[in-house]
Protein backbone atom coordinates (compact mmCIF):
# COMPACT_ATOMS: atom_id res chain seq x y z
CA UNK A 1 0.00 0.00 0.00
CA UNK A 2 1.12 3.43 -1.34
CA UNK A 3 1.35 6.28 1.58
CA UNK A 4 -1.20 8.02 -0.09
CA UNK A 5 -3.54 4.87 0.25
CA UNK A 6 -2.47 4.68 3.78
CA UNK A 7 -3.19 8.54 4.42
CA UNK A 8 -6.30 7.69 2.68
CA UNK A 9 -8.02 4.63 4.63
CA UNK A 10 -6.77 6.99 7.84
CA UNK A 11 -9.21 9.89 6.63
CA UNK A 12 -11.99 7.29 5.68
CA UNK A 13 -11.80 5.90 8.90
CA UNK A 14 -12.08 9.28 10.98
CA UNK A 15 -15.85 9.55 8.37
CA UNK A 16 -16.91 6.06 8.82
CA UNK A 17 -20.22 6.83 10.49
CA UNK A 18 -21.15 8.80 7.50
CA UNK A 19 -20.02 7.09 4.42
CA UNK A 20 -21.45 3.56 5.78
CA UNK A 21 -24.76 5.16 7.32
CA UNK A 22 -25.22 6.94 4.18
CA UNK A 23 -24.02 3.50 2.18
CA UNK A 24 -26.50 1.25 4.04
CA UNK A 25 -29.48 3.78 3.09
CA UNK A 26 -28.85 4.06 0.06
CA UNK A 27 -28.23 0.64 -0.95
CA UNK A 28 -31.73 -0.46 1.11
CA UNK A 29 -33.22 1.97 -1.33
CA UNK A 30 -31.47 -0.04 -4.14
CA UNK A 31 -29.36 3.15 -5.20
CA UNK A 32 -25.84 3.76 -5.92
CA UNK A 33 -24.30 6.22 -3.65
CA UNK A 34 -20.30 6.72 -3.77
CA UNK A 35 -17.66 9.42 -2.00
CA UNK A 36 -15.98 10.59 -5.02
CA UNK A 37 -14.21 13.84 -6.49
CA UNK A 38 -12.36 16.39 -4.33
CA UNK A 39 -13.27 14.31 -1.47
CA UNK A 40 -11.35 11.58 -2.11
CA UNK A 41 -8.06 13.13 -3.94
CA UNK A 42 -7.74 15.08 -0.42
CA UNK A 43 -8.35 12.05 1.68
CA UNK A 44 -5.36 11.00 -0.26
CA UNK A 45 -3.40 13.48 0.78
CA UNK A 46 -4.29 13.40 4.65
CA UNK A 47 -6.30 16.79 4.31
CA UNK A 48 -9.66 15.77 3.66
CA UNK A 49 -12.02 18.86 5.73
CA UNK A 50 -15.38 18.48 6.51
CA UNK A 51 -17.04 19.25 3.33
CA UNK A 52 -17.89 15.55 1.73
CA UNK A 53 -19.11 15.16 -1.91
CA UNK A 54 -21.47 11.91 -2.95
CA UNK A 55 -22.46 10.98 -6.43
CA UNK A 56 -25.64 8.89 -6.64
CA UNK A 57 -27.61 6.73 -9.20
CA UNK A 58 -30.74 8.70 -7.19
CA UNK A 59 -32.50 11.29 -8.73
CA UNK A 60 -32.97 14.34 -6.74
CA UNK A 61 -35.87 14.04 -5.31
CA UNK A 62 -35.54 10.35 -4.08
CA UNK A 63 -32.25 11.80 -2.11
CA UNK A 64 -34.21 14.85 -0.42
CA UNK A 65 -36.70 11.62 0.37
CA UNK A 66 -33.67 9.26 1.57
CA UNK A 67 -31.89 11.88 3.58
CA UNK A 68 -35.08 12.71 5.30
CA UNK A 69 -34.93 11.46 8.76
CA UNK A 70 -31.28 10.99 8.60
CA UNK A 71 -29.73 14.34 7.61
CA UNK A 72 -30.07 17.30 10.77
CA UNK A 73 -30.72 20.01 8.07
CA UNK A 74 -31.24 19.63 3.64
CA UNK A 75 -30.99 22.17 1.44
CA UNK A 76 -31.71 22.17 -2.65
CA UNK A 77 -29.99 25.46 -3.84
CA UNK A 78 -28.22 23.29 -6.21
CA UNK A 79 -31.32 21.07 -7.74
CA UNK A 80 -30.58 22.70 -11.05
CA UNK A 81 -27.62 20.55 -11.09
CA UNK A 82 -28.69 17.84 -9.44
CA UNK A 83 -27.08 18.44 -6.18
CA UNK A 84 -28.90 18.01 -2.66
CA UNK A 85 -26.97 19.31 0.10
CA UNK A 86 -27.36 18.52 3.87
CA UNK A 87 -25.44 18.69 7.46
CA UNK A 88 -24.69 16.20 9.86
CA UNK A 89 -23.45 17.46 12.96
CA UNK A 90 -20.40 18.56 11.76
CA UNK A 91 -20.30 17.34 8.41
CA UNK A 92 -21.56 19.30 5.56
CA UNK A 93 -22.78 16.73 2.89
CA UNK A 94 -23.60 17.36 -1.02
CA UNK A 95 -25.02 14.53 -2.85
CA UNK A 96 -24.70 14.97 -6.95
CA UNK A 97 -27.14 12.80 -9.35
CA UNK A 98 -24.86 11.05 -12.13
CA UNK A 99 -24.27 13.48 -14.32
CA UNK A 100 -22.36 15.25 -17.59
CA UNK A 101 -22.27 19.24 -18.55
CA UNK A 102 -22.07 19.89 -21.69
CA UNK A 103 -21.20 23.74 -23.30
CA UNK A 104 -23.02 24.11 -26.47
CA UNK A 105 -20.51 26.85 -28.46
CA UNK A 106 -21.85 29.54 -27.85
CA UNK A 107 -23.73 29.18 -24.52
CA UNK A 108 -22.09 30.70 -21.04
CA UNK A 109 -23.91 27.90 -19.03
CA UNK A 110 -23.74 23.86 -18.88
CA UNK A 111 -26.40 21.66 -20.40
CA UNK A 112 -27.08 19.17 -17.66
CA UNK A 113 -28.02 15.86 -18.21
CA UNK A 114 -28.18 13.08 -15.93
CA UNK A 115 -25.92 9.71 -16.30
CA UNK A 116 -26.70 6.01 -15.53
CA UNK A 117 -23.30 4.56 -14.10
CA UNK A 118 -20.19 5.98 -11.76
CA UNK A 119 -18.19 4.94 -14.40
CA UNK A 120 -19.61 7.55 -16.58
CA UNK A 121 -19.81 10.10 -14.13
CA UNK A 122 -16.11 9.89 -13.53
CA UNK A 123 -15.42 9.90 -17.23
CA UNK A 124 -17.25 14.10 -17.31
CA UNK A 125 -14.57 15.01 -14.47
CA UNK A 126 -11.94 17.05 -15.23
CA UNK A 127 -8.99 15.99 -14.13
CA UNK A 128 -7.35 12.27 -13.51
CA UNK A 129 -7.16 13.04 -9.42
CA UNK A 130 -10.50 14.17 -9.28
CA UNK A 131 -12.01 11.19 -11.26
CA UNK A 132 -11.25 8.96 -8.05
CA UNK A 133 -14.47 7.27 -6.02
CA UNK A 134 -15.41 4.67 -3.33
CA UNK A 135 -18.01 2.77 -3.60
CA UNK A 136 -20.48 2.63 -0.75
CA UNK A 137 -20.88 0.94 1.75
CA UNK A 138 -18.15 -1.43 0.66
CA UNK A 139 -15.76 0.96 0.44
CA UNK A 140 -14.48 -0.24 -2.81
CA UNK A 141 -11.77 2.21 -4.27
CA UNK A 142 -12.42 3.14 -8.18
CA UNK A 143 -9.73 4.93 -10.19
CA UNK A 144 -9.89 4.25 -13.85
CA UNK A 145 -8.11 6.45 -15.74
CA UNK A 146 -4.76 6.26 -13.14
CA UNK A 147 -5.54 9.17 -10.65
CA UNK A 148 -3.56 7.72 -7.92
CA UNK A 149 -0.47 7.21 -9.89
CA UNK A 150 -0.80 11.08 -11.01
CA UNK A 151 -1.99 12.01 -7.55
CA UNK A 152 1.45 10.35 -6.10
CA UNK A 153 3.72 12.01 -9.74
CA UNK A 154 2.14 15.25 -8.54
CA UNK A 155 0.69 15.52 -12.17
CA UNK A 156 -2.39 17.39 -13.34
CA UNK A 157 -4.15 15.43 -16.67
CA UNK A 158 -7.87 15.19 -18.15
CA UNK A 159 -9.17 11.67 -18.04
CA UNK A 160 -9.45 11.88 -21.91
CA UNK A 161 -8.57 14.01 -24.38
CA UNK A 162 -7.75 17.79 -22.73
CA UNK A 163 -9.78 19.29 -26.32
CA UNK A 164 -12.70 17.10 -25.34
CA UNK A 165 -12.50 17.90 -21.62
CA UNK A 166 -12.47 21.63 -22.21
CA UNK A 167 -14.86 21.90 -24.72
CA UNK A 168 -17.44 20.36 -22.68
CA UNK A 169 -16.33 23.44 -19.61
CA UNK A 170 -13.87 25.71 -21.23
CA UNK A 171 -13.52 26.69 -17.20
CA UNK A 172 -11.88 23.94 -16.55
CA UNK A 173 -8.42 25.50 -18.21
CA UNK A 174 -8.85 27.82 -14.90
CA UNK A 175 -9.40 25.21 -12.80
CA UNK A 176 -5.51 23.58 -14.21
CA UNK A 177 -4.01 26.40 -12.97
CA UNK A 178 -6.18 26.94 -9.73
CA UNK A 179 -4.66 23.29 -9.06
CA UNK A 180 -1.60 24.06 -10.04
CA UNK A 181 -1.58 26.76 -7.62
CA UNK A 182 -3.60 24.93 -4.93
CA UNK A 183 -1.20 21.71 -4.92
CA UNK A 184 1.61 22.67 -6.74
CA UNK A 185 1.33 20.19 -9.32
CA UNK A 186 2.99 19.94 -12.90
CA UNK A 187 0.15 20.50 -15.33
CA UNK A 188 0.85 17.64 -17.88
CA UNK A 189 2.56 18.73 -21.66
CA UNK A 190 -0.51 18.23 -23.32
CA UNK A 191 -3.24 19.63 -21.16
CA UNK A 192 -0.58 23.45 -21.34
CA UNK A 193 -0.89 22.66 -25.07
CA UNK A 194 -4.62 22.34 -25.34
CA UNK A 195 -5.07 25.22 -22.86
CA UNK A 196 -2.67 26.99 -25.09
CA UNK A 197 -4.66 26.24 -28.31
CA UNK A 198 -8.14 26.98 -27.05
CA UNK A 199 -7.77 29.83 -24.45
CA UNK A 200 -10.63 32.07 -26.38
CA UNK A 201 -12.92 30.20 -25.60
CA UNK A 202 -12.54 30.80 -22.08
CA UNK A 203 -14.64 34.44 -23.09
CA UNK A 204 -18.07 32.03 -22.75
CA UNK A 205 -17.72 31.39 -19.24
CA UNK A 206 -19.40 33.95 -17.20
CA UNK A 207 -17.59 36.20 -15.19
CA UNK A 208 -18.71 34.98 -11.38
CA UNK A 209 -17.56 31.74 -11.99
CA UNK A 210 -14.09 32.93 -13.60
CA UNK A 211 -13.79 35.91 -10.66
CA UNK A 212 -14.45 32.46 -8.23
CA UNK A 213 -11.96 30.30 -9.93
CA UNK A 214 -9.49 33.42 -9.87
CA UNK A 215 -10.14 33.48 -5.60
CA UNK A 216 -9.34 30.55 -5.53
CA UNK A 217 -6.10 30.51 -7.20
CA UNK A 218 -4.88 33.49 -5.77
CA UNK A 219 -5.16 31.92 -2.51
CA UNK A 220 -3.31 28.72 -3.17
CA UNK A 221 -0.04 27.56 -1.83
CA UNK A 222 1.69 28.25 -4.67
CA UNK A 223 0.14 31.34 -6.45
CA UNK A 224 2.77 32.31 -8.78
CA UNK A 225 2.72 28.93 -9.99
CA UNK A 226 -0.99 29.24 -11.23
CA UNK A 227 -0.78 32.51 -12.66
CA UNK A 228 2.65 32.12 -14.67
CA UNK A 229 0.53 29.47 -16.45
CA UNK A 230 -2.16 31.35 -17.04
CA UNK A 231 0.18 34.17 -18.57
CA UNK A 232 2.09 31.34 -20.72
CA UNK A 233 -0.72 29.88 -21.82
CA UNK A 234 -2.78 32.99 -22.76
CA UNK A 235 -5.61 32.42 -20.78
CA UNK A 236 -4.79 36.24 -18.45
CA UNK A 237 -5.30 37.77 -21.94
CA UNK A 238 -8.91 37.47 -21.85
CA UNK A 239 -9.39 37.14 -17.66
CA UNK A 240 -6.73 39.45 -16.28
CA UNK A 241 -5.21 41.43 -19.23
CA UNK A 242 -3.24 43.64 -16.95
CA UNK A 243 -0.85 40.69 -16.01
CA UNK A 244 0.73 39.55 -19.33
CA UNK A 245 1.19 43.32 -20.10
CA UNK A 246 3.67 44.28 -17.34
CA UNK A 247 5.87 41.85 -19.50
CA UNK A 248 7.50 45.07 -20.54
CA UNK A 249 10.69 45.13 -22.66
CA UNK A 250 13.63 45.95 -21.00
CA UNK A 251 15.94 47.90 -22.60
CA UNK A 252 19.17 47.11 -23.52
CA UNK A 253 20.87 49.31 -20.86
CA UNK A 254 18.28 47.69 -18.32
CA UNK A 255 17.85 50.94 -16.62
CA UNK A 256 14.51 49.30 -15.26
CA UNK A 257 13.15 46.11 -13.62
CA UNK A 258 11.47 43.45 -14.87
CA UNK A 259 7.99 45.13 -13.87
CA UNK A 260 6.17 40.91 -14.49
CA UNK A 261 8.76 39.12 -12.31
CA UNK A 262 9.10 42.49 -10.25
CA UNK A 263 5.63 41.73 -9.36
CA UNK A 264 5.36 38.22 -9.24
CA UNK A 265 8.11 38.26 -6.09
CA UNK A 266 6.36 41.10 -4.46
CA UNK A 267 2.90 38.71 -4.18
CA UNK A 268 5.48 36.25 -2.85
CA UNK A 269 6.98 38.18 -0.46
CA UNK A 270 3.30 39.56 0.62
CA UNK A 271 2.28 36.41 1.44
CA UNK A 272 5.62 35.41 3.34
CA UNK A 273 4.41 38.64 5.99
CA UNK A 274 0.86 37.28 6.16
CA UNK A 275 1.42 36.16 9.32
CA UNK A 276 1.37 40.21 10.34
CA UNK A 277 -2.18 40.28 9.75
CA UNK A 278 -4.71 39.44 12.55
CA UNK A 279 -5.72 36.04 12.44
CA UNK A 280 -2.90 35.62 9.78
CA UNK A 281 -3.27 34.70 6.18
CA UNK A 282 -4.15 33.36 3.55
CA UNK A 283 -5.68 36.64 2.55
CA UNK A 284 -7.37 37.65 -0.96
CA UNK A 285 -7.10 41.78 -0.61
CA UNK A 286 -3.16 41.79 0.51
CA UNK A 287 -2.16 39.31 -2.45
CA UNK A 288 -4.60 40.76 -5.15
CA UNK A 289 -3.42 44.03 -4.42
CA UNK A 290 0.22 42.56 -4.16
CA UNK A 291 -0.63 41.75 -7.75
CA UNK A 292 -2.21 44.67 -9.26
CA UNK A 293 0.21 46.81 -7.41
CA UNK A 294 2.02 48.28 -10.52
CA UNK A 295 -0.72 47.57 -13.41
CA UNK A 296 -0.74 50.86 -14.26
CA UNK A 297 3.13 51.12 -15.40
CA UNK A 298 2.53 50.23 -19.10
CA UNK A 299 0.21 53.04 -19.06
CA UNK A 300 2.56 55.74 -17.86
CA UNK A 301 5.39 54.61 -18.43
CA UNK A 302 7.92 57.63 -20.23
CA UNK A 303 11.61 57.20 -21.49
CA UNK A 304 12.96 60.85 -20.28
CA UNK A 305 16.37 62.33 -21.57
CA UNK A 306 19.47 60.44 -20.76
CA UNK A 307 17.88 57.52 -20.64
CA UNK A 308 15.87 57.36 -17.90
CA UNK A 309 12.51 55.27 -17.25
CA UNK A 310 9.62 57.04 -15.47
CA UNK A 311 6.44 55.77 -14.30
CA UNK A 312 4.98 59.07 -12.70
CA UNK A 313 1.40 58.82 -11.27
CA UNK A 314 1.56 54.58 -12.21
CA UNK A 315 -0.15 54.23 -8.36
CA UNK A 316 -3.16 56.17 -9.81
CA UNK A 317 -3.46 54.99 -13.07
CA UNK A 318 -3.28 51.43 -11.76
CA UNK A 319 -5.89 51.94 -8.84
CA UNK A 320 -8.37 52.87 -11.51
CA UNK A 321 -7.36 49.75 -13.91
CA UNK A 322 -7.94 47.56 -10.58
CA UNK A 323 -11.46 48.76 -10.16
CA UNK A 324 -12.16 48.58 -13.98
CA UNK A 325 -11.07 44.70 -13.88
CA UNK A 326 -12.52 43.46 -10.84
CA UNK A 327 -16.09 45.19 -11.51
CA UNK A 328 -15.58 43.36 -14.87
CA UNK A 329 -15.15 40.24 -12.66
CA UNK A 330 -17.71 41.17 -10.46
CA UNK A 331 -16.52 41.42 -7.42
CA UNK A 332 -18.04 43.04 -4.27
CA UNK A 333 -17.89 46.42 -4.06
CA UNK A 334 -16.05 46.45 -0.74
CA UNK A 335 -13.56 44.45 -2.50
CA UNK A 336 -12.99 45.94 -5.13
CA UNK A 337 -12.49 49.64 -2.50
CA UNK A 338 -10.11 47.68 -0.59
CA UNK A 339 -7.95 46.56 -3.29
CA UNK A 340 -7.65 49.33 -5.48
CA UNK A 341 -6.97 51.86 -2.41
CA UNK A 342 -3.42 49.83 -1.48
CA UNK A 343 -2.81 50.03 -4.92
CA UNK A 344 -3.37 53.67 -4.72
CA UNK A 345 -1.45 53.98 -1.58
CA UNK A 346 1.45 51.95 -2.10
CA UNK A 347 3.66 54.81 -3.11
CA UNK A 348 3.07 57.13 -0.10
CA UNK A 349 5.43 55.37 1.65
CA UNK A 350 8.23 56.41 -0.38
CA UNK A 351 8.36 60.13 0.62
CA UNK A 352 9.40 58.75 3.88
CA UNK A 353 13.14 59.01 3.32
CA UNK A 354 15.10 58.01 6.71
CA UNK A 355 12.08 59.64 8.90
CA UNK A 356 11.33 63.07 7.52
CA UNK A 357 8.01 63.15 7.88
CA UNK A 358 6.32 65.54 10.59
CA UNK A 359 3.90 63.87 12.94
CA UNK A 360 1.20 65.19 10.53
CA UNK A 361 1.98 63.43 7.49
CA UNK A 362 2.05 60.20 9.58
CA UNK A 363 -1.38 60.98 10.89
CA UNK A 364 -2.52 61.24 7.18
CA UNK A 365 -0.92 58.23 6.30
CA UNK A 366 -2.53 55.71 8.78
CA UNK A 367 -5.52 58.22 8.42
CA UNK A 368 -6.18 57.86 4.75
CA UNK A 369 -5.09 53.91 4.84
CA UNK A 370 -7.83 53.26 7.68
CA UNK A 371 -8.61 49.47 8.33
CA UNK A 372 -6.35 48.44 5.37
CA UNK A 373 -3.17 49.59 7.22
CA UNK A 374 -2.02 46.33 8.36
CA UNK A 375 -2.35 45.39 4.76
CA UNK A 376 -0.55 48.37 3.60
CA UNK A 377 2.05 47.25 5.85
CA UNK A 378 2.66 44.45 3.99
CA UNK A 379 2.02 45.46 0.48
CA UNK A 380 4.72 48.40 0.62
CA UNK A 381 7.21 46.17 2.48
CA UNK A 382 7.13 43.33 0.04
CA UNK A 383 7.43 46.10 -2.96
CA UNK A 384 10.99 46.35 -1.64
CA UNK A 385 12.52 43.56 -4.04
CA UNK A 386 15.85 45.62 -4.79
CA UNK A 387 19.12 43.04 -4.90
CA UNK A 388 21.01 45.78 -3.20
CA UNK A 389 21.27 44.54 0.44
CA UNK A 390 22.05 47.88 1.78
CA UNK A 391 19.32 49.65 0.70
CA UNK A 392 17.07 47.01 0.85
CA UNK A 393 18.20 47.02 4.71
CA UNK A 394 17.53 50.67 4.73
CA UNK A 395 14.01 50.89 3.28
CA UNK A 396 13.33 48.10 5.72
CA UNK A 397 14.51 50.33 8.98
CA UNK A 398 12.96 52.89 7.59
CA UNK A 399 9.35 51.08 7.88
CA UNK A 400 10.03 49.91 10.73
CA UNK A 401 10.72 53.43 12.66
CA UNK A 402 7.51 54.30 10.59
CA UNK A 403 5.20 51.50 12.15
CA UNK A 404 6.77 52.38 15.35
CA UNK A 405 5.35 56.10 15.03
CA UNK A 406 2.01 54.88 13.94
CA UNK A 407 2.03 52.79 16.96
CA UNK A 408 3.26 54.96 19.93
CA UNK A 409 0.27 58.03 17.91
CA UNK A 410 -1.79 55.55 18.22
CA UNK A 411 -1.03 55.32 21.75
CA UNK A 412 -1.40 58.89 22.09
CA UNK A 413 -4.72 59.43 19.96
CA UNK A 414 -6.55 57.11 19.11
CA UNK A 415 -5.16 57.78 15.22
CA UNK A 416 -7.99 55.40 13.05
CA UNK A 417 -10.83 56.79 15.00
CA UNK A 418 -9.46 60.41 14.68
CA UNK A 419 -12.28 63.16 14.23
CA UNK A 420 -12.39 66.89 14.54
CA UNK A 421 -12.33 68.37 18.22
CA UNK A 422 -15.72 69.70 16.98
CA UNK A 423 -18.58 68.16 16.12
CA UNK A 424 -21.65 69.40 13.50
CA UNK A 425 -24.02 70.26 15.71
CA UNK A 426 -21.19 72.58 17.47
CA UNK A 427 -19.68 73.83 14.16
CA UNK A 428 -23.59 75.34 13.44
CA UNK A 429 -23.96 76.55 16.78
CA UNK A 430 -20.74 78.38 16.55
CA UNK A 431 -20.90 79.51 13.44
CA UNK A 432 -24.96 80.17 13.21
CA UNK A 433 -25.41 78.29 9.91
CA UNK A 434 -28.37 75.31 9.02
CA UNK A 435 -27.06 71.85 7.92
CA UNK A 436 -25.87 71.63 4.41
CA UNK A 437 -22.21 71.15 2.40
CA UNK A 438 -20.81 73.96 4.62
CA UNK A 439 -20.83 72.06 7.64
CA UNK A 440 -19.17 69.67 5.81
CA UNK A 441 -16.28 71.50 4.72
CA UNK A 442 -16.01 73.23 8.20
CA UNK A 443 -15.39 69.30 9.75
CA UNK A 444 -12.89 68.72 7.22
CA UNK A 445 -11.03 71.72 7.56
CA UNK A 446 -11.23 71.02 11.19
CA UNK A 447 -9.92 67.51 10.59
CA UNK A 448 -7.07 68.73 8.76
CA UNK A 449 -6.08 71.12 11.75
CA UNK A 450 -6.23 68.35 13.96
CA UNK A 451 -3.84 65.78 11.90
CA UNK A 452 -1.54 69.07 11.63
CA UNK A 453 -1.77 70.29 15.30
CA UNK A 454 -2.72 66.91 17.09
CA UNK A 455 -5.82 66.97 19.49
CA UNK A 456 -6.67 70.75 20.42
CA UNK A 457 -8.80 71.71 23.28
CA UNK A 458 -12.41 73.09 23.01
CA UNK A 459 -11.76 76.66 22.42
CA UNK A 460 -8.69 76.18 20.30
CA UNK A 461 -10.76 74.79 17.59
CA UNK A 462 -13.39 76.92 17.91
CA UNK A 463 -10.67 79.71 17.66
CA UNK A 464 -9.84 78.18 14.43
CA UNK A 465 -13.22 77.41 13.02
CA UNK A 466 -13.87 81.11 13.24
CA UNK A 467 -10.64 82.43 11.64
CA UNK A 468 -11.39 79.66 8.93
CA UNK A 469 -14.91 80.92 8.75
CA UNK A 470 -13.94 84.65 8.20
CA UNK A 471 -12.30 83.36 4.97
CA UNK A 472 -15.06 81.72 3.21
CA UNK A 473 -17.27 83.67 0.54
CA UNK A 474 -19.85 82.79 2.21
CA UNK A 475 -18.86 84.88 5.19
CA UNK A 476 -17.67 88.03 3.29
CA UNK A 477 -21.30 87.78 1.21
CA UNK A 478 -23.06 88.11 4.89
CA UNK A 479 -20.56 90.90 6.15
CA UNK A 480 -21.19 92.36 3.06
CA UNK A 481 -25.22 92.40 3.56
CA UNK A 482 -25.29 93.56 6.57
């Protein structure tokens, strides 16, 4: 017995009183039923969680029936594909009809029909170490097109033909590289050469179940693994564009970085200081934003006289290229805020020098980062990938005496939660005027005084509400009435 076998009769062991329970009902019932998939491929490799996926000869309905009784909550969110889900004290269950999806050419959704054996069903999956079952309740293992023996090689193939395979679910090309991320598997000659050949068609698949592939890939144990495929195979053309473009020529005199590789190490690096971040990583915001980080360099980039490369304002252009492609991917809106503001922020740090910057300016910049400062933390470190140890060292120090400023103002005042020293309701009273925008630019300007001066008492504000006040036109056109 392989040590993947062995791993694997340990995991089915620690589920036994739900893969024979569930066995001995649905055999009684004269069904098939079978753990099969994901399910078993991580059983194989000792990290099987508590999400378990069946495969039945049982139509949906005769599951709800069979479950009933049995199961301590169903659900059928997933009847349209022939999937009944249900818990079991601390097992979540989903139970899948035979089945095969089919894409017809044009369509962005599967055609599903049902199937009549396991055998069959297997035969739809897409790769070799997901087309792996055990028969229940006998707990006979099934493997017929050699999943084990690419499970244990650490290879990634299609049970058939990889054209066939993706032409049926042109999102399984994704899903190579999501594994290939996820497991750090080789993705076999052939599949990369299929994936190569038919990476347009990829553009049917709609764009919440490419933005949930992409998730997933991004937070695999090997990231840069996944996404150097998807760049080499063309697939980031038509999913994440910005990617394959940083590939920017370097010029003979190399007088810049490689701005692709540049950022590939910097997502690397980002994840390496995960730990930072409460509750540590993995975690989608730091490393998309790790990877977006310089998108907007093609854009603005400018060769100046003498030879030198400029990027000027790249933070800006790329924060609004972030937005554009995750909105395009559909992600949530807080997301897509929180992603694209690192990007926009992961300059500021820069104008630091060796500690220049007045108390103010480090107000502002935990101010304007907010709840994404332990993130920016580890975005602008990991952007230091310069082979020069001693400055390397340097910028390094430098963040650190930074943080340590943040920290001990912090201390002092409370810096995320800082407001004005005056509220609106005061700011009217003082200055006699009904809600409206000029209350609002009153508690900014106050704000701004505050992150300048630090917290002021009572009367010093209000000192400096009214000098600010006796500068507005709005003032001078009431003097001027009266």
């Amino acid at each position: 017995m392989s040590e993947a076998q062995r791993r694997g009769v340990r995991e089915l062991l620690r589920i036994t009183p739900v893969i024979d329970e569930l066995g001995a009902r649905f055999r009684a019932a004269g069904e098939e039923i079978a753990l099969v998939g994901g399910s078993v491929r991580d059983a194989l490799l000792g990290r099987l969680g508590t999400d378990l996926d069946f495969t039945t000869s049982a139509p949906p309905e005769r599951v709800e029936r069979l479950l009933a009784g049995w199961a301590d909550a169903t659900w059928d969110i997933g009847r349209a594909f022939g999937t009944i889900g249900a818990r079991k004290g601390d097992w979540s269950v989903e139970i899948t009809t035979y089945r095969s999806d089919v894409y017809e050419p044009d369509s962005r959704k599967p055609e599903v029909t049902y199937g009549d054996s396991l055998e069959g069903d297997l035969a739809r999956r897409d790769f070799t170490i997901n087309a792996l079952a055990v028969r229940l309740p006998d707990r006979v293992f099934v493997d017929p097109y050699g999943g084990l023996t690419d499970l244990v090689a650490g290879v990634i193939r299609t049970p058939g033909r990889p054209e066939d395979s993706f032409n049926d679910d042109p999102l399984r090309m994704l899903r190579a590289a999501r594994f290939a991320s996820k497991l750090g598997f080789a993705v076999a000659p052939e599949v990369v050469d299929a994936m190569r050949r038919m990476a347009d068609r990829i553009t049917i698949v709609s764009a919440e179940r490419i933005r949930d592939e992409l998730v997933k890939l991004i937070l695999g144990d090997h990231p840069r693994a996944g996404l150097e495929l998807l760049v080499d195979t063309g697939l980031a053309d038509h999913i994440l564009p910005e990617l394959p473009k940083l590939r920017l020529e370097v010029d003979e005199h190399h007088r810049h970085k490689d701005v692709y590789e540049h950022t590939l190490t910097v997502l690397e690096q980002a994840i390496a200081l995960e730990h930072r971040l409460p509750g540590g990583g993995p975690d989608f915001i730091t490393r998309f934003a790790a990877l977006m980080h310089d998108v907007g360099k093609p854009k603005t980039r400018r060769f100046e006289p003498g030879g030198k490369v400029t990027f000027h304002h790249h933070e800006v252009v790329g924060a609004k290229m972030t937005a554009k492609r995750m909105r395009a991917l559909r992600f949530p809106t807080d997301q897509i805020e929180a992603v694209s503001r690192l990007v926009e922020l992961h300059l500021r740090f820069h104008g630091y020098g060796t500690g220049e910057w007045t108390d103010s300016a480090v107000r502002r910049y935990a101010r304007d980062a907010g709840p994404l400062l332990d993130r920016l933390h580890i975005v602008t470190r990991a952007d230091c990938t310069t082979r020069n140890r001693r400055k390397a060292a340097a910028l390094q120090r430098a963040y650190d005496h930074l943080e340590e400023r943040i920290e001990r103002l912090a201390a002092e005042e409370e810096l995320r939660n800082i407001r004005p020293d005056l509220d609106g309701n005061e700011i009217m009273e003082i200055l006699g005027i009904q809600p409206g925008p000029l209350v609002g630019r009153a508690w900014k300007h106050l704000l701004e005084f505050r992150l300048d001066k630090g917290p002021q008492d009572k009367e010093t504000a209000r000192e400096e509400l009214l000098r600010w006040w006796r500068e507005q036109p709005e003032y001078q056109e009431a003097h001027d009435q009266r």
